[in-house]
N, C-alpha and C. Protein backbone atom coordinates (compact mmCIF):
# COMPACT_ATOMS: atom_id res chain seq x y z
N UNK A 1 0.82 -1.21 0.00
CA UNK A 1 0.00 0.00 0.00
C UNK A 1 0.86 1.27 0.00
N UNK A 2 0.46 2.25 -0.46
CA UNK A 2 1.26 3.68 -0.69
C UNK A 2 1.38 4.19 0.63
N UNK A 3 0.53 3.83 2.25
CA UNK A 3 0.90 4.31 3.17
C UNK A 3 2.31 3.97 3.67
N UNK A 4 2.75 2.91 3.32
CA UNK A 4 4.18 2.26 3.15
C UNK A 4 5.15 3.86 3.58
N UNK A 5 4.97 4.48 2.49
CA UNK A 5 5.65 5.49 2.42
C UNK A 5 6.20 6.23 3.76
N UNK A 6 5.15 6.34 4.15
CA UNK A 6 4.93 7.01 5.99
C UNK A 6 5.99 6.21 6.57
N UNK A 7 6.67 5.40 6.73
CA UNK A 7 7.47 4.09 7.72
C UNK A 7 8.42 5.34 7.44
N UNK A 8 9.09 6.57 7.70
CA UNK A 8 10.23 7.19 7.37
C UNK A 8 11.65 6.51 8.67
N UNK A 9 11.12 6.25 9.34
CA UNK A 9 12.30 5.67 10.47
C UNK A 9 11.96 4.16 10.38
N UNK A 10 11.40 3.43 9.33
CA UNK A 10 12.07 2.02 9.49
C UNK A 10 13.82 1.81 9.20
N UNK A 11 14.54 1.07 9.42
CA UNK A 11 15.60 0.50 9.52
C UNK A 11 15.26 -1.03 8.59
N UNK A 12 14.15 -2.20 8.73
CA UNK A 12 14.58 -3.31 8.52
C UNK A 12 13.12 -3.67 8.38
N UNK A 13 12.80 -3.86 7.14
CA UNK A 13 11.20 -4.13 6.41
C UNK A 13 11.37 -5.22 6.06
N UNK A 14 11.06 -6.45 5.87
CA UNK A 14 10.89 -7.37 5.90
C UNK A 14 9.64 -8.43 5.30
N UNK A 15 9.13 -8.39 4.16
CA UNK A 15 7.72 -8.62 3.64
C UNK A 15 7.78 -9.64 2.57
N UNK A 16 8.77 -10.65 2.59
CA UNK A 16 9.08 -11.55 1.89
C UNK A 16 7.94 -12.66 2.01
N UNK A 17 7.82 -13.39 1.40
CA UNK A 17 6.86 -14.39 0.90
C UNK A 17 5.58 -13.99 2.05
N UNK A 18 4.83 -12.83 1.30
CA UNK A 18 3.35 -12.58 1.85
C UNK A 18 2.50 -12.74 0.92
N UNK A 19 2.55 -13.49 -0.68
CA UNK A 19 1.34 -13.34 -1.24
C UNK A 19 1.42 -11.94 -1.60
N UNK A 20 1.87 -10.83 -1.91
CA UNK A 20 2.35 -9.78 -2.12
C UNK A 20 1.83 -9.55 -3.46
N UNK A 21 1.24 -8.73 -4.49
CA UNK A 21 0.91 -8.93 -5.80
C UNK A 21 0.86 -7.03 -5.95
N UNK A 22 0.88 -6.50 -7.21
CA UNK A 22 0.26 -5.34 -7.73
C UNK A 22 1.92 -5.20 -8.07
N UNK A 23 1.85 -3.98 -7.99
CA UNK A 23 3.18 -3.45 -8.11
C UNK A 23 4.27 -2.35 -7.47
N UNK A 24 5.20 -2.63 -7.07
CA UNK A 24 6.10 -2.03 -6.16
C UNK A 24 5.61 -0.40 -5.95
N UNK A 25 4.94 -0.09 -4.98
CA UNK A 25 4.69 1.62 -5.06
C UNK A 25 5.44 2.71 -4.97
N UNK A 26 5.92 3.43 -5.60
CA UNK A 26 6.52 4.63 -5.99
C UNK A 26 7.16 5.14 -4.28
N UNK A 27 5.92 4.65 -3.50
CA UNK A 27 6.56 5.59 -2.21
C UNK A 27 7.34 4.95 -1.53
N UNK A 28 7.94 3.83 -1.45
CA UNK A 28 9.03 2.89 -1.01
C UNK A 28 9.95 3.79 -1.17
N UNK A 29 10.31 4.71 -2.09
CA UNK A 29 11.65 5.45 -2.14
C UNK A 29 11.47 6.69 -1.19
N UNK A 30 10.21 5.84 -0.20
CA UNK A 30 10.53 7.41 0.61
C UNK A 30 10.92 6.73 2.32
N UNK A 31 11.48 5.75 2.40
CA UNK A 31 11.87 5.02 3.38
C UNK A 31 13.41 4.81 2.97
N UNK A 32 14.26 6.67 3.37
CA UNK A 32 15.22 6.72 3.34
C UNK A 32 16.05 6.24 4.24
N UNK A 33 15.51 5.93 5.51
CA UNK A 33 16.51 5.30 6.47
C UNK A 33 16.33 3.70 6.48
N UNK A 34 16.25 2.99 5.57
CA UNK A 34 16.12 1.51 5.34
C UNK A 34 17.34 1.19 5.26
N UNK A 35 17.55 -0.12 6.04
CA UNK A 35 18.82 -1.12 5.38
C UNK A 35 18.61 -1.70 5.22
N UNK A 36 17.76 -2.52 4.74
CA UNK A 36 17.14 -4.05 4.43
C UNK A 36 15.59 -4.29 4.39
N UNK A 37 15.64 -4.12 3.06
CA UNK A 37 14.16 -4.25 2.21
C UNK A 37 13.82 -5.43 1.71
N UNK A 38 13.79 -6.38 2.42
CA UNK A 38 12.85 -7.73 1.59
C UNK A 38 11.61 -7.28 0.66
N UNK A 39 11.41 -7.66 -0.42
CA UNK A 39 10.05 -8.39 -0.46
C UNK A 39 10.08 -9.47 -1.74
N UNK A 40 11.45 -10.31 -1.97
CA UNK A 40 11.40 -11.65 -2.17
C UNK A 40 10.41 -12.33 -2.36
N UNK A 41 9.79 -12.89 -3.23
CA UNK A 41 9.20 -14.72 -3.42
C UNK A 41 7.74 -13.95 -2.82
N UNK A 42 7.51 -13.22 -3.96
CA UNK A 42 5.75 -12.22 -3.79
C UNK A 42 5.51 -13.13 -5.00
N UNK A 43 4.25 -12.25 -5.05
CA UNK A 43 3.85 -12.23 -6.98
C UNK A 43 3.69 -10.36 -7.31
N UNK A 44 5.00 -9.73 -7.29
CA UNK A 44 4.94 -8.48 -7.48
C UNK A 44 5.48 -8.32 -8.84
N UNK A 45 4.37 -7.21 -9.71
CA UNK A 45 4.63 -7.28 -11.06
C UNK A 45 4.91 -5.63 -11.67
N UNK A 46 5.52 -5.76 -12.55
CA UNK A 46 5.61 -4.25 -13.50
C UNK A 46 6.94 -4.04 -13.31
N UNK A 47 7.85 -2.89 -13.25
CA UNK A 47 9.24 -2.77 -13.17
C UNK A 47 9.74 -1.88 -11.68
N UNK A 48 10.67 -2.23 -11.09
CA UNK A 48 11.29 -1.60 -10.52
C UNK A 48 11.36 0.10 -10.61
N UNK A 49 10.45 0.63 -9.41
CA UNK A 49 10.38 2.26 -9.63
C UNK A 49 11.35 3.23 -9.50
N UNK A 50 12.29 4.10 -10.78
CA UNK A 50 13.49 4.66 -10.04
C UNK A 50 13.20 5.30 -8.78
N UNK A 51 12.13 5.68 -8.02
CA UNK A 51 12.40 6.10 -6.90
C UNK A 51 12.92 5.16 -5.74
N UNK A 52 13.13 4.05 -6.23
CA UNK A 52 14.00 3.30 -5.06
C UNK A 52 15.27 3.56 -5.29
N UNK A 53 15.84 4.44 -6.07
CA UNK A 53 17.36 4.88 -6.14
C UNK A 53 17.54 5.67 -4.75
N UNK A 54 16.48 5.81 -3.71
CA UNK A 54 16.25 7.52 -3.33
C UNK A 54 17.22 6.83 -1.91
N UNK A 55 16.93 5.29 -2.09
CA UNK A 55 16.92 4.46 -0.77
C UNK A 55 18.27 3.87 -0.27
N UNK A 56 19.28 5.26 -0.28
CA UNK A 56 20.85 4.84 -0.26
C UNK A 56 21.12 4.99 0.86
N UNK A 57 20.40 4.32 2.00
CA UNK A 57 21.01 3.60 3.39
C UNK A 57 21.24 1.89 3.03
N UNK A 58 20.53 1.78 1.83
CA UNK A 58 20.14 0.48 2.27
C UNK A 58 21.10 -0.43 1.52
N UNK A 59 21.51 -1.68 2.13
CA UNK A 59 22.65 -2.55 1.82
C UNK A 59 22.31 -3.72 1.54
N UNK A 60 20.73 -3.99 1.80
CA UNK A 60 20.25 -5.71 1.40
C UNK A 60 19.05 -5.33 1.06
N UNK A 61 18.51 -5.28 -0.41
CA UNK A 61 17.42 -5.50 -1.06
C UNK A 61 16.91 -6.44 -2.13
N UNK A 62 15.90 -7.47 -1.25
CA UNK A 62 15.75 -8.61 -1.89
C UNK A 62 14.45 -8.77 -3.26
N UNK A 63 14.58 -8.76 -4.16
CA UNK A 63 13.32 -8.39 -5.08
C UNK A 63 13.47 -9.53 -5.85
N UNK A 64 13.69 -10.36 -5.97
CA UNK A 64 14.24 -11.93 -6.42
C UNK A 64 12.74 -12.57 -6.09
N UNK A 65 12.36 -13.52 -7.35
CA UNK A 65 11.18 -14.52 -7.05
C UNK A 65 10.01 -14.29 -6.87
N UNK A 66 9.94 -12.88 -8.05
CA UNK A 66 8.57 -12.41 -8.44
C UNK A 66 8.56 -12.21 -9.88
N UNK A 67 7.73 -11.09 -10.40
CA UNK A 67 7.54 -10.80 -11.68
C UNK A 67 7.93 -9.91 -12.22
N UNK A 68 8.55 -9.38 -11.67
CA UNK A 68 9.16 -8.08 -12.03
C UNK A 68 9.48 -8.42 -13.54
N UNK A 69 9.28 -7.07 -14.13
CA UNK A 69 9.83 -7.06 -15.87
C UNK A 69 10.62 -5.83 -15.96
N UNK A 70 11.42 -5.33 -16.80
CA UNK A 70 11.90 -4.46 -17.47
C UNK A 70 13.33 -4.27 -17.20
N UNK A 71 14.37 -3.55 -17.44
CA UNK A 71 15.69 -3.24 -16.28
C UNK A 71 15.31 -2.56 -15.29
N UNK A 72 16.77 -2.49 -14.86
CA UNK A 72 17.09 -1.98 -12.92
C UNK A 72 17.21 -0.61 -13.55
N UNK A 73 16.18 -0.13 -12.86
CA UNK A 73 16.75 1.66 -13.10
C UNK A 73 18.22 1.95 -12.86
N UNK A 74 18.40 3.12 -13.75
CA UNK A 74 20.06 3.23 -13.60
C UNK A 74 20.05 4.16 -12.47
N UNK A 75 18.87 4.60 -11.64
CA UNK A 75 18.99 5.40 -10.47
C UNK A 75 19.44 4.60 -9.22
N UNK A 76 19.25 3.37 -9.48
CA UNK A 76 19.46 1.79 -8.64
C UNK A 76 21.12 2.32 -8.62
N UNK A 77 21.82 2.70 -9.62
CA UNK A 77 23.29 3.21 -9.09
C UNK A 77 23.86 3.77 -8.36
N UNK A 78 22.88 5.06 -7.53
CA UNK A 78 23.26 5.88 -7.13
C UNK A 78 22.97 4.91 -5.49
N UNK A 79 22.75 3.81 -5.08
CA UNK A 79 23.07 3.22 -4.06
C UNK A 79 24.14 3.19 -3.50
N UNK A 80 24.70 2.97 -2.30
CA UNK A 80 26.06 3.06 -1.99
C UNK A 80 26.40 2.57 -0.89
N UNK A 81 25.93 2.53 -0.07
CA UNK A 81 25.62 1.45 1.34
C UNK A 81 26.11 0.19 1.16
């Protein structure tokens, strides 16, 4: 859900194999203090949103074992953690 966004002081999200489906919401890149973003082995579909470039605390992001289509945004570079 886009309230997602609001978590601004998570550290360690964790949402791996929930049955998970739609597609990654834009406001995930607003959970700048993340280090570890599961959401692994969903059924999450469409492409990777460059606003998860925004998310450069973070050092373990698992997006493996869904549906994802398209490339890794090249904003995915500006990671560094």
């Amino acid at each position: 859900p886009t309230e997602m966004g609001r978590l601004t002081a998570v550290f360690l999200l964790g949402l791996g194999s929930n049955d998970l489906d739609g597609t990654i919401p834009t406001e995930m890149g607003r959970l700048t203090a993340v280090t570890a973003l599961s959401l692994f082995s969903n059924a999450l579909t469409g492409t990777i949103p460059t606003e998860m470039g925004r998310l450069t605390a973070v050092f373990l992001l698992g997006l493996g074992s869904n549906d994802l289509d398209g490339t890794i945004p090249t904003e995915m570079g500006l990671l560094t953690a």
